[in-house]
C-alpha atoms as a PDB file:
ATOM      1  CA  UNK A   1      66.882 -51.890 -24.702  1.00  0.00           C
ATOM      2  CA  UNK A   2      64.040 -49.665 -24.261  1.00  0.00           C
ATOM      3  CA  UNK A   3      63.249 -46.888 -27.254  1.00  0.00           C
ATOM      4  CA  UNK A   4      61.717 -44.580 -23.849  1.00  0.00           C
ATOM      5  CA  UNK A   5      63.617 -41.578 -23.250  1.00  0.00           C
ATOM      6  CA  UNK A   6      63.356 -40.318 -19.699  1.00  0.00           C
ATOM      7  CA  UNK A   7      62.207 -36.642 -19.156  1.00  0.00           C
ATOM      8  CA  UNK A   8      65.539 -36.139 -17.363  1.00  0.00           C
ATOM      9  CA  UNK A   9      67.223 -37.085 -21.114  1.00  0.00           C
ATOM     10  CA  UNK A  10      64.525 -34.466 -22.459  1.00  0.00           C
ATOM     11  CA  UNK A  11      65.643 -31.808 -20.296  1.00  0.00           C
ATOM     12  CA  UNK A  12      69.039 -32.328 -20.286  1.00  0.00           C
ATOM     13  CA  UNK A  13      68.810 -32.316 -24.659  1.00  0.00           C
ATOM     14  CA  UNK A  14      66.851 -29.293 -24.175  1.00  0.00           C
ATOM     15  CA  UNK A  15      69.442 -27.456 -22.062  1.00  0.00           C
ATOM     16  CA  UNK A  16      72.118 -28.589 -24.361  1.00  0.00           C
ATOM     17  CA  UNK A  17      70.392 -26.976 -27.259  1.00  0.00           C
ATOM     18  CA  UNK A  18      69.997 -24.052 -25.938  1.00  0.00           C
ATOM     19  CA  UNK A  19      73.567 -23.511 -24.861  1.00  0.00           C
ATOM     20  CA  UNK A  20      74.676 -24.428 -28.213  1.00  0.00           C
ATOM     21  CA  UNK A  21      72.061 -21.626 -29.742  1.00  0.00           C
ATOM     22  CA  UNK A  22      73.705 -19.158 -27.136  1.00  0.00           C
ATOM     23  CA  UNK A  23      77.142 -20.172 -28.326  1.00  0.00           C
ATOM     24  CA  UNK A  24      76.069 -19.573 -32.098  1.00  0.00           C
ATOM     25  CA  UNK A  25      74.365 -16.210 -31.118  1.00  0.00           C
ATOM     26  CA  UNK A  26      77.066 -14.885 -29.184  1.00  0.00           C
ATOM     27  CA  UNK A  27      79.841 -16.239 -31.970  1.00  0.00           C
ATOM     28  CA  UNK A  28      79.584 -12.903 -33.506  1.00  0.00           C
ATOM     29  CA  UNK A  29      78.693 -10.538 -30.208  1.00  0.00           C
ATOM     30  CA  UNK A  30      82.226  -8.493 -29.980  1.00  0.00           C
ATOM     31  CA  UNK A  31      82.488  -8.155 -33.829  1.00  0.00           C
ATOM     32  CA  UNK A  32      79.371  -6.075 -33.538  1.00  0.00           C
ATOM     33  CA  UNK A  33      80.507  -4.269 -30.519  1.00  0.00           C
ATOM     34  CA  UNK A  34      83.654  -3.456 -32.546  1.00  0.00           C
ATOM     35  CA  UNK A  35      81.344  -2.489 -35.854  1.00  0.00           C
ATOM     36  CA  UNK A  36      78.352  -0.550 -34.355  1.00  0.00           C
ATOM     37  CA  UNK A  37      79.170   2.472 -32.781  1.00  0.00           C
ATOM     38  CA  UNK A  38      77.480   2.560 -29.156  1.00  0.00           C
ATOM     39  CA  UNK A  39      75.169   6.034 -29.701  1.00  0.00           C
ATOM     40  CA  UNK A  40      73.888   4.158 -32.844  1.00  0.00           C
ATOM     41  CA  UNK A  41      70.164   4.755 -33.084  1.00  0.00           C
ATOM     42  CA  UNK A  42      69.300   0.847 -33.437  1.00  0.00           C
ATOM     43  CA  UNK A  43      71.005   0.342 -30.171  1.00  0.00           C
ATOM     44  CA  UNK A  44      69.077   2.895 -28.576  1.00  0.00           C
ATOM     45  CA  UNK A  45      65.793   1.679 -29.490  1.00  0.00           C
ATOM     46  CA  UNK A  46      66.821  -2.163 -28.475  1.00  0.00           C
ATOM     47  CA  UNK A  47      67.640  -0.949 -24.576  1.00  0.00           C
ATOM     48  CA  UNK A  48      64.035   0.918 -24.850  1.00  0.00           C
ATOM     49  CA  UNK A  49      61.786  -1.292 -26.066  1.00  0.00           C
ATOM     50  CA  UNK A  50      60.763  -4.163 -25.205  1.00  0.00           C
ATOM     51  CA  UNK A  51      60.399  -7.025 -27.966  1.00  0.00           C
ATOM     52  CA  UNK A  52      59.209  -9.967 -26.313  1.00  0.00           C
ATOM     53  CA  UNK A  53      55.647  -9.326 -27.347  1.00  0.00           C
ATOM     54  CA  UNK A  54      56.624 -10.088 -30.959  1.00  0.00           C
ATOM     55  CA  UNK A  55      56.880 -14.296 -29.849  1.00  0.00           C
ATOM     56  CA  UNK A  56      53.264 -14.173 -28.752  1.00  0.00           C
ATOM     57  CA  UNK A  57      52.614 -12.354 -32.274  1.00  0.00           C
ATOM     58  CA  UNK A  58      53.670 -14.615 -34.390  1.00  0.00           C
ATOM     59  CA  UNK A  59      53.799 -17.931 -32.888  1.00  0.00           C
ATOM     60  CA  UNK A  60      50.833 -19.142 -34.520  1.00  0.00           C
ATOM     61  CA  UNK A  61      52.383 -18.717 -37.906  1.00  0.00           C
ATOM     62  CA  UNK A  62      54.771 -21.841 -36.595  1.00  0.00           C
ATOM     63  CA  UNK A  63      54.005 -25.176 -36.286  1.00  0.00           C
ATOM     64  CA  UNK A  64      55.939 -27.314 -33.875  1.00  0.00           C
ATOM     65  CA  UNK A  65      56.077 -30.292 -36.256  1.00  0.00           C
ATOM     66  CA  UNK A  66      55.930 -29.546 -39.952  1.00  0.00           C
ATOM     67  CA  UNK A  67      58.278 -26.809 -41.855  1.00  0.00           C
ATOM     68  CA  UNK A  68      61.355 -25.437 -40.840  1.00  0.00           C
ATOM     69  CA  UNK A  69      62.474 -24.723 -37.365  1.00  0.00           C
ATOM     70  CA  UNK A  70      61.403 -21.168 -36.262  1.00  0.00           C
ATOM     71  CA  UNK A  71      64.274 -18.692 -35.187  1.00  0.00           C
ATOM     72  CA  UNK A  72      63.521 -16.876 -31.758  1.00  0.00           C
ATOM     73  CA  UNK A  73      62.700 -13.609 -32.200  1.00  0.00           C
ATOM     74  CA  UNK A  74      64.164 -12.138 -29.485  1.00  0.00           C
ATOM     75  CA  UNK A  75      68.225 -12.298 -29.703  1.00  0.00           C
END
């Protein structure tokens, strides 16, 4: 038995994570749909701007193998 994990395994973990992380996210998605009212200012300003610059920000605050895991910014 070999202790090498094929890059296909690595992909398909990675995949799997992520569609747990979406499930997680989105657990809560309609309760905040029912609890924010749509004109709400903090909706406004997440459909016009764009917050994706924020990961190149602070990514080297993180450090892939010490510490906690790091939360993506962007949900």
């Amino acid at each position: 038995m070999s202790n090498i994990i094929s890059i296909e395994k690595i992909k398909e973990r990675l995949i799997m994570l992520k569609r747990q992380q979406e499930m997680m996210i989105s657990k809560y998605a309609d309760l905040y749909d029912i609890l924010i009212q749509k004109d709400h200012i903090l909706r406004k300003i997440k459909e016009l701007v764009d917050f994706s610059f924020v990961i190149e920000e602070v990514e080297k605050n993180y450090n892939l193998t010490h510490g906690r895991g790091a939360k993506d910014p962007i949900r």
